[in-house]
C-alpha atoms as a PDB file:
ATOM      1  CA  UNK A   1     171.392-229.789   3.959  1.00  0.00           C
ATOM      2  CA  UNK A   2     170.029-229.941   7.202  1.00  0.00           C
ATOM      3  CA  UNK A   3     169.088-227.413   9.550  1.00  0.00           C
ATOM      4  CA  UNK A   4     172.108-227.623  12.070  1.00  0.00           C
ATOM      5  CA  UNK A   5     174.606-227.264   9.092  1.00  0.00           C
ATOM      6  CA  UNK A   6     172.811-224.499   8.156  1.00  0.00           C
ATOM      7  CA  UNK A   7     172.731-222.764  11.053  1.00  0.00           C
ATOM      8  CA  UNK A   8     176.377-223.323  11.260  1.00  0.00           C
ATOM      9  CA  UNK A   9     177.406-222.099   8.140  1.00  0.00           C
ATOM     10  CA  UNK A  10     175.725-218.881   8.234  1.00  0.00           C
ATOM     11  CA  UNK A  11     176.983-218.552  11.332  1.00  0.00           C
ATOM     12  CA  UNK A  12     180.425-218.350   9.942  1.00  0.00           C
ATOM     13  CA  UNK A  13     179.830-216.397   7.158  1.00  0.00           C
ATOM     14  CA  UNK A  14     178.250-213.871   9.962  1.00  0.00           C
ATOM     15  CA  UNK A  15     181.606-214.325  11.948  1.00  0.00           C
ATOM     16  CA  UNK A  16     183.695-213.649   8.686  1.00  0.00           C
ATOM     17  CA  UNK A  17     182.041-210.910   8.159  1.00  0.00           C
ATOM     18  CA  UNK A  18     182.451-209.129  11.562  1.00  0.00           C
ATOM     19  CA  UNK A  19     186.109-210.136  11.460  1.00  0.00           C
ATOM     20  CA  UNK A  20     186.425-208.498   7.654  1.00  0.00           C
ATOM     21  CA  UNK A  21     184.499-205.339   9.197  1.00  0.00           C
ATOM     22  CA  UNK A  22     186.357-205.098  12.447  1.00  0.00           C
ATOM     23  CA  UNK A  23     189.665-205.220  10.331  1.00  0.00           C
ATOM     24  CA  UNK A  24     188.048-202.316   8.067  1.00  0.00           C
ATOM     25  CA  UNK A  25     187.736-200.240  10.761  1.00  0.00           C
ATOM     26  CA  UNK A  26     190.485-201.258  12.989  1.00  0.00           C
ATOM     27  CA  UNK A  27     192.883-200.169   9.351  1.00  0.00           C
ATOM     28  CA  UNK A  28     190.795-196.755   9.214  1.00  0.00           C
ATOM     29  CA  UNK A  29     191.092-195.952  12.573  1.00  0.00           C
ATOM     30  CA  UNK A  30     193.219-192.653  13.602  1.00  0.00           C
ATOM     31  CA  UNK A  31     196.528-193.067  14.515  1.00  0.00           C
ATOM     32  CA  UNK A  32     197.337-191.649  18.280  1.00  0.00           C
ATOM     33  CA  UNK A  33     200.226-190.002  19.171  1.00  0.00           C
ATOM     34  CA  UNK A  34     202.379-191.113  21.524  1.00  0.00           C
ATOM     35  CA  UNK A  35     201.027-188.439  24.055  1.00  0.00           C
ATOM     36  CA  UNK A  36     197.505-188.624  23.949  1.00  0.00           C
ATOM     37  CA  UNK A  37     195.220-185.413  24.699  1.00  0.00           C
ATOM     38  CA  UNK A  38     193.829-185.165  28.367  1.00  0.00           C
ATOM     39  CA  UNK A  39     190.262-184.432  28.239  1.00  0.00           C
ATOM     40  CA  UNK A  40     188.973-182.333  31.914  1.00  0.00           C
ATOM     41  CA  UNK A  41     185.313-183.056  32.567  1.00  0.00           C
ATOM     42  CA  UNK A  42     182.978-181.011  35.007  1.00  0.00           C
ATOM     43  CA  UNK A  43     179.735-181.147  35.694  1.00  0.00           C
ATOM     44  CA  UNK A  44     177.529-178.486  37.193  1.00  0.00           C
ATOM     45  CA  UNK A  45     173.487-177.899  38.130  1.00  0.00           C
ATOM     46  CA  UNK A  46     171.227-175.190  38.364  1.00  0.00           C
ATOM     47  CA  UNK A  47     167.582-174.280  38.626  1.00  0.00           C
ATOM     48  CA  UNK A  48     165.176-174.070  35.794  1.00  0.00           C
ATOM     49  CA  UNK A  49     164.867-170.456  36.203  1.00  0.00           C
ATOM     50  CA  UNK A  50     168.798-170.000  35.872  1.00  0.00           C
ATOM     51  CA  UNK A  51     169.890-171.631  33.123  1.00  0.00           C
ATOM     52  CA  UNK A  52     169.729-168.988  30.761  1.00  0.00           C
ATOM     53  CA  UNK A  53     171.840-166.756  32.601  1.00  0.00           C
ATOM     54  CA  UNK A  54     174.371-169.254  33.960  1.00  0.00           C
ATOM     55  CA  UNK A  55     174.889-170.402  30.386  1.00  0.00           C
ATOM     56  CA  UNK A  56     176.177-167.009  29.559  1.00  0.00           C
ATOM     57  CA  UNK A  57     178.302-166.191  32.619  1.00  0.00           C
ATOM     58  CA  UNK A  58     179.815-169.666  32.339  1.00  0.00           C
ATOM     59  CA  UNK A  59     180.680-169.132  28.693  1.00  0.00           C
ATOM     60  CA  UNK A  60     182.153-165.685  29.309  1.00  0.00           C
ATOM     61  CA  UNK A  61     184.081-166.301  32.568  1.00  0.00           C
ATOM     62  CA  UNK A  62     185.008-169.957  32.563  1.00  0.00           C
ATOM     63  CA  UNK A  63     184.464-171.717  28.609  1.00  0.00           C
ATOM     64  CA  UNK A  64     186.419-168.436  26.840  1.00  0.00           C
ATOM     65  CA  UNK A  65     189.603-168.378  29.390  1.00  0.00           C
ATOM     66  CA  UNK A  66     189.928-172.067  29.496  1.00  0.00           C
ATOM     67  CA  UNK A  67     190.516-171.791  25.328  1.00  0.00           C
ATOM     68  CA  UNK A  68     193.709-169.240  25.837  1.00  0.00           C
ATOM     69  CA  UNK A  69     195.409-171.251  28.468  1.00  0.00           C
ATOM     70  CA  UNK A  70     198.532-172.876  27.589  1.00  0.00           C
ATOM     71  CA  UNK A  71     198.593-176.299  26.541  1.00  0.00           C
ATOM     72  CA  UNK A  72     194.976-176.196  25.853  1.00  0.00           C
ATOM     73  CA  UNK A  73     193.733-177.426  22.586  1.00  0.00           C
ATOM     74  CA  UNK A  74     190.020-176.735  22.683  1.00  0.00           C
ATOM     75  CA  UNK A  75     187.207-176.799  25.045  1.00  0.00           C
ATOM     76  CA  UNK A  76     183.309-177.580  24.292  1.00  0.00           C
ATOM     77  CA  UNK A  77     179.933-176.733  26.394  1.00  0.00           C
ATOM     78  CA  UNK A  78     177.068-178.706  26.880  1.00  0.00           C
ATOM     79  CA  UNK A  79     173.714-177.800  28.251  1.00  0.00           C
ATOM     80  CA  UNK A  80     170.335-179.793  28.762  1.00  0.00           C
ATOM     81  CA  UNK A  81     167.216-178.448  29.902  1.00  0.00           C
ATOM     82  CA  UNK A  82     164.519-179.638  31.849  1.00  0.00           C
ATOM     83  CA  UNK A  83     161.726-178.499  34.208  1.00  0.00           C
ATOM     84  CA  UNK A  84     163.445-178.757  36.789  1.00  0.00           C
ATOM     85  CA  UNK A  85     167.083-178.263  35.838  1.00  0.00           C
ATOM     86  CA  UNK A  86     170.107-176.756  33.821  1.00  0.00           C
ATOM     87  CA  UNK A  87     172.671-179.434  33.532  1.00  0.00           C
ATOM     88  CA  UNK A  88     176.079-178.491  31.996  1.00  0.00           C
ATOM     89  CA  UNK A  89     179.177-179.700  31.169  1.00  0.00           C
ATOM     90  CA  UNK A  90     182.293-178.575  30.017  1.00  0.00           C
ATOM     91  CA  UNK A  91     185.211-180.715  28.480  1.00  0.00           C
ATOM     92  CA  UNK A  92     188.508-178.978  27.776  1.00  0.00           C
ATOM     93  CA  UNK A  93     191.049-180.972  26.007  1.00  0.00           C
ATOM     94  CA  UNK A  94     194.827-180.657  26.876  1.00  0.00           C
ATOM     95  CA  UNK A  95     198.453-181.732  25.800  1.00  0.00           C
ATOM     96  CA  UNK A  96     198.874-183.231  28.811  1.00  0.00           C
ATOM     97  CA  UNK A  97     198.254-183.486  32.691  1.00  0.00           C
ATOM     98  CA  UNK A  98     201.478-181.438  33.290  1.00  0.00           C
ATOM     99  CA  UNK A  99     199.342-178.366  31.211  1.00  0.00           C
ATOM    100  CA  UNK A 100     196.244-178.956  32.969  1.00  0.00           C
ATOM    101  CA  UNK A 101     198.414-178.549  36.387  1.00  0.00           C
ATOM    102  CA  UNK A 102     199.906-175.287  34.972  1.00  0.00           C
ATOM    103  CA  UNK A 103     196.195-173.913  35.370  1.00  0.00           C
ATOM    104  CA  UNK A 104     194.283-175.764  37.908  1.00  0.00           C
ATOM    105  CA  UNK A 105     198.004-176.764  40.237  1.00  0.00           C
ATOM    106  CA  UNK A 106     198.829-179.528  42.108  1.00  0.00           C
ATOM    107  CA  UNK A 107     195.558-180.888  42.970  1.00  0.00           C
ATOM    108  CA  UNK A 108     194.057-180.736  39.724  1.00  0.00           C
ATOM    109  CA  UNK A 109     191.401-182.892  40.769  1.00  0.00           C
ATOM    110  CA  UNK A 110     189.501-180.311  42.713  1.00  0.00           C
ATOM    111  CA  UNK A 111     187.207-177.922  41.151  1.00  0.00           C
ATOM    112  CA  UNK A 112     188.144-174.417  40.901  1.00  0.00           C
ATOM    113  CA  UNK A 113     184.864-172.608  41.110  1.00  0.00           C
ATOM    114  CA  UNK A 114     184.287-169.387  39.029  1.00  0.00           C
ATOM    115  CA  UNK A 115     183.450-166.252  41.460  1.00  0.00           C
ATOM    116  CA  UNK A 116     179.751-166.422  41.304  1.00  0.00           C
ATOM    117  CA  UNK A 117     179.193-169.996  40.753  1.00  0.00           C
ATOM    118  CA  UNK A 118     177.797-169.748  44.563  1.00  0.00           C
ATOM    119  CA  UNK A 119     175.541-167.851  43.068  1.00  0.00           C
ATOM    120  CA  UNK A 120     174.062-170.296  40.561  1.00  0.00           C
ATOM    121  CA  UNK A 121     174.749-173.878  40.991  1.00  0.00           C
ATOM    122  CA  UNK A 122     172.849-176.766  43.244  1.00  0.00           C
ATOM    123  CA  UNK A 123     174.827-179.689  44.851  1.00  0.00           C
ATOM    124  CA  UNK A 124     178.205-178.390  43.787  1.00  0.00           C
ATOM    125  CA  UNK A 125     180.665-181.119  42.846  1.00  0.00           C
ATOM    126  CA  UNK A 126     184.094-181.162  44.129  1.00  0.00           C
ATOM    127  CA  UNK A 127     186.226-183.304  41.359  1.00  0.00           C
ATOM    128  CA  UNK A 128     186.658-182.820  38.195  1.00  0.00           C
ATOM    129  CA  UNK A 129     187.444-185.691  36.466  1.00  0.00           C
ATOM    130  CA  UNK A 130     190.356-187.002  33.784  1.00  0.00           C
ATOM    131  CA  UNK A 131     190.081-189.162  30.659  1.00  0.00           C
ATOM    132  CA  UNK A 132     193.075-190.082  28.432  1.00  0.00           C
ATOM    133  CA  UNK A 133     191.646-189.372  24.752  1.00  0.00           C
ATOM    134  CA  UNK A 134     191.768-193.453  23.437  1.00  0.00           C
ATOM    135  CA  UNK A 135     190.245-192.644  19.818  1.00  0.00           C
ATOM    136  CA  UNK A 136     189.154-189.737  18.178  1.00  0.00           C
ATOM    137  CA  UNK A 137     186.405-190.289  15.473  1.00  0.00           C
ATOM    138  CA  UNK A 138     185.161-186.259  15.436  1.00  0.00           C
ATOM    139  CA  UNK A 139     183.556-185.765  11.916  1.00  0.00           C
ATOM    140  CA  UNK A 140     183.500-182.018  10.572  1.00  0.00           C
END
């Protein structure tokens, strides 16, 4: 056999394979509802030496009231350090954009800022930002 043949029959065995694999997952894959969850995404910034505390207040005054708001079916916190930096962000999942309106109103878009966020953050963003929830692959 020579080596063009070869090449082309491996590669479609390779191609087979991707397609058997991609239909393998594509069959396992969770089933959306019609409604998709909304997922809210800020973003926030503070100094080194802040962190710490900002952490706390935000979990306290922001992360725990987002969780008992209607139409709200979780929320999760993220923080990374550096030298320089605390960076966090918070995603809170909802039923759908009508919900998120019933807290945030109209212009849901716009950041509402926690009283003493002032007080903490660095180049304050002014949007939060929206994300239809496509697939959902969360392994307890």
């Amino acid at each position: 056999m020579d080596q063009t043949r070869r090449g082309l029959m491996g590669l479609a065995s390779g191609l087979a394979a991707v397609g058997w694999a991609t239909e393998t997952i594509a069959a396992t894959a969770p089933a959306l509802t019609e409604q998709p969850m909304v997922a809210r995404v800020w973003h926030g910034r503070t100094p080194a030496d802040k962190t710490d505390e900002y952490r706390q207040y935000l979990f306290e005054a922001g992360v725990k009231k987002i969780a008992t708001l209607p139409g709200n079916r979780g929320v999760q916190m993220m923080v990374s350090n550096t030298a320089d930096q605390g960076e966090f962000m918070v995603i809170s999942y909802w039923n759908s954009i009508d919900a998120i309106k019933g807290y945030a109103g109209s212009d849901y878009t716009k950041v509402h800022d926690l009283p003493r966020d002032k007080d903490f953050l660095i180049d304050k963003e002014s949007l939060v930002r929206h994300f239809a929830l496509d697939v959902n692959m969360w392994q307890s």
